[in-house]
C-alpha atoms as a PDB file:
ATOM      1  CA  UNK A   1     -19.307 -56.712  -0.341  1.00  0.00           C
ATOM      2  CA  UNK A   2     -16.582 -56.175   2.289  1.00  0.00           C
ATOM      3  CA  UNK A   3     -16.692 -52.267   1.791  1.00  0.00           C
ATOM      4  CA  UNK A   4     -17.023 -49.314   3.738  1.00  0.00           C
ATOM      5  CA  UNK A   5     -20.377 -48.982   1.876  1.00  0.00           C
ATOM      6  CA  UNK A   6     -21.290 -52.066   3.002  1.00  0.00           C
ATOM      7  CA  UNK A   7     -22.021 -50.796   6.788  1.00  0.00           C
ATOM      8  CA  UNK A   8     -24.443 -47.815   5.464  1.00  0.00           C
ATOM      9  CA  UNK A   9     -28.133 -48.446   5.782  1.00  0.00           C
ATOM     10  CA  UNK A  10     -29.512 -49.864   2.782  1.00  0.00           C
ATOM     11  CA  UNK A  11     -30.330 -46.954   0.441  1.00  0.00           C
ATOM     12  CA  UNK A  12     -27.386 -45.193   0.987  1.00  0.00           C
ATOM     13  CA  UNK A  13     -25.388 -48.447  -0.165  1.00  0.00           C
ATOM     14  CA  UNK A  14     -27.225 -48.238  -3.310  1.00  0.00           C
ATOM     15  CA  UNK A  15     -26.949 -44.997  -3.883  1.00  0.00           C
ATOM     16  CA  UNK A  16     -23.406 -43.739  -2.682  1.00  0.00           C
ATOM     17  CA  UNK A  17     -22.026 -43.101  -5.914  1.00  0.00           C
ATOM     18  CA  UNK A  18     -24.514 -40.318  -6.156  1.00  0.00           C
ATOM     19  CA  UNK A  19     -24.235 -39.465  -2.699  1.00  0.00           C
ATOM     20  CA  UNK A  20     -20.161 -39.365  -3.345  1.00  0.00           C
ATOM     21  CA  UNK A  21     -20.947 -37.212  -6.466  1.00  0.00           C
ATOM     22  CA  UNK A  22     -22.696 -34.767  -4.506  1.00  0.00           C
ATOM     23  CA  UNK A  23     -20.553 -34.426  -2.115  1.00  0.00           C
ATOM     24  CA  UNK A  24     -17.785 -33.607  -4.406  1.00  0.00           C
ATOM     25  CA  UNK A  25     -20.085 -30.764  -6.149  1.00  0.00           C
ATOM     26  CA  UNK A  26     -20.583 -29.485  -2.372  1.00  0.00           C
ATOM     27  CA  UNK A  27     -16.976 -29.179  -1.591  1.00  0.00           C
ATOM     28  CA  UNK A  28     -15.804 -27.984  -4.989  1.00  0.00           C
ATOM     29  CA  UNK A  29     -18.876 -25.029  -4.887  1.00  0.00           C
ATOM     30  CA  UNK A  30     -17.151 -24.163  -1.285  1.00  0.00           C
ATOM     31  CA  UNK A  31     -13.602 -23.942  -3.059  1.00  0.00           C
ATOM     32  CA  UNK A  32     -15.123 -21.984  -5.982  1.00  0.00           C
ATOM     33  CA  UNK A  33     -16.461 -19.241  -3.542  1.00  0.00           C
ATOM     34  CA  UNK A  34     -13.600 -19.271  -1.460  1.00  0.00           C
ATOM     35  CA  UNK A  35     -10.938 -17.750  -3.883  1.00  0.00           C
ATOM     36  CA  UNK A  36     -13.421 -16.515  -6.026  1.00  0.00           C
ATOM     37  CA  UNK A  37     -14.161 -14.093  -3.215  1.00  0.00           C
ATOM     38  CA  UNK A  38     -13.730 -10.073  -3.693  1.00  0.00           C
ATOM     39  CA  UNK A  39     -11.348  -8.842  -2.727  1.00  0.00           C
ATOM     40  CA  UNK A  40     -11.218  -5.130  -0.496  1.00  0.00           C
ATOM     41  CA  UNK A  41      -9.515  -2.509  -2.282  1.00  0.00           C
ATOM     42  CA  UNK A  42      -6.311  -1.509  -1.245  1.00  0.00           C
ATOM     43  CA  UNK A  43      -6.970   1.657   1.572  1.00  0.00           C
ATOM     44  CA  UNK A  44      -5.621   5.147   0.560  1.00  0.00           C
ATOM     45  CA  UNK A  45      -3.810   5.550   4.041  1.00  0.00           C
ATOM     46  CA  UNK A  46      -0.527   3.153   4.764  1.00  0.00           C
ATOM     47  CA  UNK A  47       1.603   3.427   8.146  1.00  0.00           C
ATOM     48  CA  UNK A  48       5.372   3.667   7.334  1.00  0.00           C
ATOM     49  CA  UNK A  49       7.333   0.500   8.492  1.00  0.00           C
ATOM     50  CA  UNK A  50      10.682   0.579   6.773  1.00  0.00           C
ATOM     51  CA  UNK A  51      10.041  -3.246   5.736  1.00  0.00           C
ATOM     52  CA  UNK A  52       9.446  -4.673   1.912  1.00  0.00           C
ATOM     53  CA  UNK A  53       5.811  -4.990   2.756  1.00  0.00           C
ATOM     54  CA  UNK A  54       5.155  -1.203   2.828  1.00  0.00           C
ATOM     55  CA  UNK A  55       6.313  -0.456  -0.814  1.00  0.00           C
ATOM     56  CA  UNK A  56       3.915  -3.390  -1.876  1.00  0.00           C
ATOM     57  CA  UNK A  57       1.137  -1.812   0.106  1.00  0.00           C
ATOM     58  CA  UNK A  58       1.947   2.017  -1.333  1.00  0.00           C
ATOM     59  CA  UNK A  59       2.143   0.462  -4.863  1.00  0.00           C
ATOM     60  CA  UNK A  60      -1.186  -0.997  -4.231  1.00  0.00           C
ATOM     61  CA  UNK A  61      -2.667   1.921  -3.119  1.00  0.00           C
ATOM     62  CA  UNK A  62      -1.319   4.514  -5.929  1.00  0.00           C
ATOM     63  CA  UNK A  63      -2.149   2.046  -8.646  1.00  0.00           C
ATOM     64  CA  UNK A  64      -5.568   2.065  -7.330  1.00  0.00           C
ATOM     65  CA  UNK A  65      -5.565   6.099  -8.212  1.00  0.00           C
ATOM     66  CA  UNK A  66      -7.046   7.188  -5.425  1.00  0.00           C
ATOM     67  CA  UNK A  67      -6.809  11.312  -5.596  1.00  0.00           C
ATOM     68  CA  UNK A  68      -4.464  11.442  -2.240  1.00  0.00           C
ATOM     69  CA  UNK A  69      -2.787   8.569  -0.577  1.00  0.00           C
ATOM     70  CA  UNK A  70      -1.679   9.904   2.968  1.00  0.00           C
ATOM     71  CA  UNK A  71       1.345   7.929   4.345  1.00  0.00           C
ATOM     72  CA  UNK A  72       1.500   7.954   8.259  1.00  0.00           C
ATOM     73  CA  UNK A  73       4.182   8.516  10.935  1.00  0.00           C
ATOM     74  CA  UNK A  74       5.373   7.194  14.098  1.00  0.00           C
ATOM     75  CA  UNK A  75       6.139   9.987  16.158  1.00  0.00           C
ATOM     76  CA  UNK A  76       9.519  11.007  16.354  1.00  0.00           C
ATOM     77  CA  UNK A  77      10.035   7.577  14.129  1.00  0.00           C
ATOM     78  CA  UNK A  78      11.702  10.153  11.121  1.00  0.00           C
ATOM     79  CA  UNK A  79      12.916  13.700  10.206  1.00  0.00           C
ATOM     80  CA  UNK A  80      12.366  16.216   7.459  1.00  0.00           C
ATOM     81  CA  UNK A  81      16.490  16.295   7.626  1.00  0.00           C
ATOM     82  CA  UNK A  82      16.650  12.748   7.578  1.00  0.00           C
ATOM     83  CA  UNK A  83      14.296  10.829   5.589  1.00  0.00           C
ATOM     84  CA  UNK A  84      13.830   7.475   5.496  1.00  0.00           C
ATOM     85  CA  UNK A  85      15.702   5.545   2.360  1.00  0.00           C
ATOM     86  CA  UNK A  86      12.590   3.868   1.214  1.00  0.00           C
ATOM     87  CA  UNK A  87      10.854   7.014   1.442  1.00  0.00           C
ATOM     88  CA  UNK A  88      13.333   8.692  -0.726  1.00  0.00           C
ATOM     89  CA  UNK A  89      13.199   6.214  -3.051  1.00  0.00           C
ATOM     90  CA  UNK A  90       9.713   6.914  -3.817  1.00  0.00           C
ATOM     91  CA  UNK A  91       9.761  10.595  -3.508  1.00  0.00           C
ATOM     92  CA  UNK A  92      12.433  10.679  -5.888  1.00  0.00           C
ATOM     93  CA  UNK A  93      10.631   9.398  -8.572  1.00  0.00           C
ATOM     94  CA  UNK A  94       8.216  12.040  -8.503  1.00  0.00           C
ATOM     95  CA  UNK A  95      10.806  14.327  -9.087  1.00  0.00           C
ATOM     96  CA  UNK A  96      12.618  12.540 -11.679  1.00  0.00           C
ATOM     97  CA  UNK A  97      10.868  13.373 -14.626  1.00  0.00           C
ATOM     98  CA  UNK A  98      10.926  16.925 -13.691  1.00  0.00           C
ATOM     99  CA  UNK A  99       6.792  16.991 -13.923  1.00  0.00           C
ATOM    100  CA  UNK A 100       6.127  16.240 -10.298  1.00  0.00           C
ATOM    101  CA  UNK A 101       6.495  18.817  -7.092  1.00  0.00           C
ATOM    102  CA  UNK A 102       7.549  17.790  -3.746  1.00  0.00           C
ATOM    103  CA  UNK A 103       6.674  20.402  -1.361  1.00  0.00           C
ATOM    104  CA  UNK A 104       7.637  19.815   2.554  1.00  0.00           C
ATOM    105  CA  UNK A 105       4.859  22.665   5.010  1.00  0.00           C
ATOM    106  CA  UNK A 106       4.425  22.241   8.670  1.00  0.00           C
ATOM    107  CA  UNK A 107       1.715  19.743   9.807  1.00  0.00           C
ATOM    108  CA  UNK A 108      -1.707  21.949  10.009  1.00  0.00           C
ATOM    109  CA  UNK A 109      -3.059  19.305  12.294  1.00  0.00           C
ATOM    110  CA  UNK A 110      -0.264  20.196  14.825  1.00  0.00           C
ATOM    111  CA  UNK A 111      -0.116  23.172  16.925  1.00  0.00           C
ATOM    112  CA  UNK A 112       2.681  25.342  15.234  1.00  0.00           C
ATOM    113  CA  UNK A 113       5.693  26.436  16.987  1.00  0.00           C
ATOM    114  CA  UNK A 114       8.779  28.617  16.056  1.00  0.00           C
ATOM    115  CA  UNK A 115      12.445  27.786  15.480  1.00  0.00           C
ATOM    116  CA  UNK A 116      12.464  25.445  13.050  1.00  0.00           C
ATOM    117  CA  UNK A 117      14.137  27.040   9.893  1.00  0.00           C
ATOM    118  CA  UNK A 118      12.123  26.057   6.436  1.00  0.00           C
ATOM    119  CA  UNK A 119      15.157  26.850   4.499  1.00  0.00           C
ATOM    120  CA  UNK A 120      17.744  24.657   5.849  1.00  0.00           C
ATOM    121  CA  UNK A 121      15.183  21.474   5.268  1.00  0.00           C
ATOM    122  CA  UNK A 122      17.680  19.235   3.024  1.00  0.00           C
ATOM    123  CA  UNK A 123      15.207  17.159   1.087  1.00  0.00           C
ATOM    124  CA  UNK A 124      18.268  15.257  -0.354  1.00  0.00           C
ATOM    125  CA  UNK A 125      16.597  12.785  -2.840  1.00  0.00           C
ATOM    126  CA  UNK A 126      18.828  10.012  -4.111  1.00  0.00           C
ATOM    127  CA  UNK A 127      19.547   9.172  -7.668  1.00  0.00           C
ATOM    128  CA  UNK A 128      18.357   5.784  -7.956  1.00  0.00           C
ATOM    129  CA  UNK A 129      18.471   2.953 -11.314  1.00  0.00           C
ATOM    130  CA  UNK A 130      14.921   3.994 -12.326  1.00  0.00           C
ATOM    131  CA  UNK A 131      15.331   0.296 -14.385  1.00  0.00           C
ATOM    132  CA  UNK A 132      15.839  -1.665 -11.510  1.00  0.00           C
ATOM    133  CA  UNK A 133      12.543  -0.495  -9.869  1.00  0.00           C
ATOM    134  CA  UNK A 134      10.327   0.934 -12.698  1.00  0.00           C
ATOM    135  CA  UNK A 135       7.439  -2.021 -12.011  1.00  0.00           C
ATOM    136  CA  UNK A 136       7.078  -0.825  -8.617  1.00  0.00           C
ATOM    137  CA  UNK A 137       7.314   3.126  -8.446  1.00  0.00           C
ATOM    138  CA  UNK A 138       5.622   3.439 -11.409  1.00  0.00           C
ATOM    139  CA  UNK A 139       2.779   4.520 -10.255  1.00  0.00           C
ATOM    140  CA  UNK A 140       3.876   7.421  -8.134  1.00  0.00           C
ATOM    141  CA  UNK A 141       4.884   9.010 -11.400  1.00  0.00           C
ATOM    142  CA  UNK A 142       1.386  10.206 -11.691  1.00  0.00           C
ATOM    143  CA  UNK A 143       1.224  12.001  -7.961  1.00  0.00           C
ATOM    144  CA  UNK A 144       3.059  15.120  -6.695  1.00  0.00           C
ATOM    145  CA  UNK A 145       4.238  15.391  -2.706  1.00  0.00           C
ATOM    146  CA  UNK A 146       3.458  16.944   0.415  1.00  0.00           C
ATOM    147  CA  UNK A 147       5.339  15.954   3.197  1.00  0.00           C
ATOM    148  CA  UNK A 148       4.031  17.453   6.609  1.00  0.00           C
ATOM    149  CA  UNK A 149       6.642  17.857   9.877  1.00  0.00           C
ATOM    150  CA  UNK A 150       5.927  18.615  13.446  1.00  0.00           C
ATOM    151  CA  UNK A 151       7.116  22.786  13.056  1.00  0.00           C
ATOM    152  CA  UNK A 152       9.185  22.735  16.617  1.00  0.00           C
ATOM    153  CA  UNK A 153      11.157  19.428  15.875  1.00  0.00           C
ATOM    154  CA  UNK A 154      11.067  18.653  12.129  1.00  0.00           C
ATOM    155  CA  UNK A 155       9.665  15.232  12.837  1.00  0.00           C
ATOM    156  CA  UNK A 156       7.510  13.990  10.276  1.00  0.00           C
ATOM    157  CA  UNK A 157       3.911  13.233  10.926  1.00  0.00           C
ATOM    158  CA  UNK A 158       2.891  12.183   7.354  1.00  0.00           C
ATOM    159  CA  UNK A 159       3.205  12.388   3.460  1.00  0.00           C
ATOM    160  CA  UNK A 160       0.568  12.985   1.158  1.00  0.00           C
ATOM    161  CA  UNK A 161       0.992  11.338  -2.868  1.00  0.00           C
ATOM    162  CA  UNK A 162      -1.581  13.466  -4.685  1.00  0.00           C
ATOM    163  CA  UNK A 163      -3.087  12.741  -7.973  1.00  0.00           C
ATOM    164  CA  UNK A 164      -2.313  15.070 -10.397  1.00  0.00           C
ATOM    165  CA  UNK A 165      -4.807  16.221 -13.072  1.00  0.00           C
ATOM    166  CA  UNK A 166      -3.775  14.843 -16.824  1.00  0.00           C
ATOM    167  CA  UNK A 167      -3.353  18.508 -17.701  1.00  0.00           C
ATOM    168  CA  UNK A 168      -0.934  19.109 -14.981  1.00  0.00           C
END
């Protein structure tokens, strides 16, 4: 026997065919509970990065029906004046249907300053092929918007998708 199974010690060479059984039960349990692990739910808070990777993550997150998703800000990274296109996008499927509110209030969290005039805030929301994209802004169709600014400059500090009731 000019094997590899010939250099064992003597009752492994009688046995490896049970020993190579095992071993292939071992490694395919460790597979098993590798992707059979659970998986985290998506979180209800998402940093904007005007990349692909953000609508997957928002999609996650208001599929998940959490009661308020809060999107989050760079400072100084976007305006009330001039939002962000992939921001638009989403916001203006809430207002699409006509059912959802998109409401745009200085930040609370921020200490409020004059001069910044409410009723000059454009919120200009694109019309957009709701076709092309229904699969991934569907689920904002079920929130309304608040969109928070920093009151002195108008830059935006976050957005908050929230739930609305089925009666709503």
């Amino acid at each position: 026997m000019n094997s590899l199974a010939s250099h064992w010690p003597s009752g492994w060479r009688k046995n490896w065919r049970l020993c190579a059984g095992l071993c292939l039960v071992l490694l395919t349990s460790l597979l098993g509970c590798a992707m059979t692990g659970s998986s985290a739910p998506p979180r209800n808070w998402v940093q904007f990065i005007d990349y692909e990777g953000f609508d997957d993550q928002l999609h996650d997150a208001l599929s998940y029906a959490y009661p308020i998703v809060t999107v989050g800000f760079v400072p100084d990274s976007a305006t009330v004046n001039q939002l962000p296109g992939r921001i638009e996008r989403w916001l203006s499927r809430i207002d699409s249907g006509g059912a959802g509110r998109i409401e745009a209030r200085p930040d609370p969290a921020l200490p409020q300053e004059r001069g910044f005039a409410l009723a000059a805030i454009p919120l200009m929301i694109a019309a957009y092929q709701f076709a092309d994209s229904w699969i991934l802004y569907r689920p904002v169709g079920d929130y309304d918007a608040l969109i928070y600014y920093a009151p002195g400059t108008g830059n935006l500090t976050r957005v908050l998708f929230l739930r609305r009731q089925p009666n709503d």
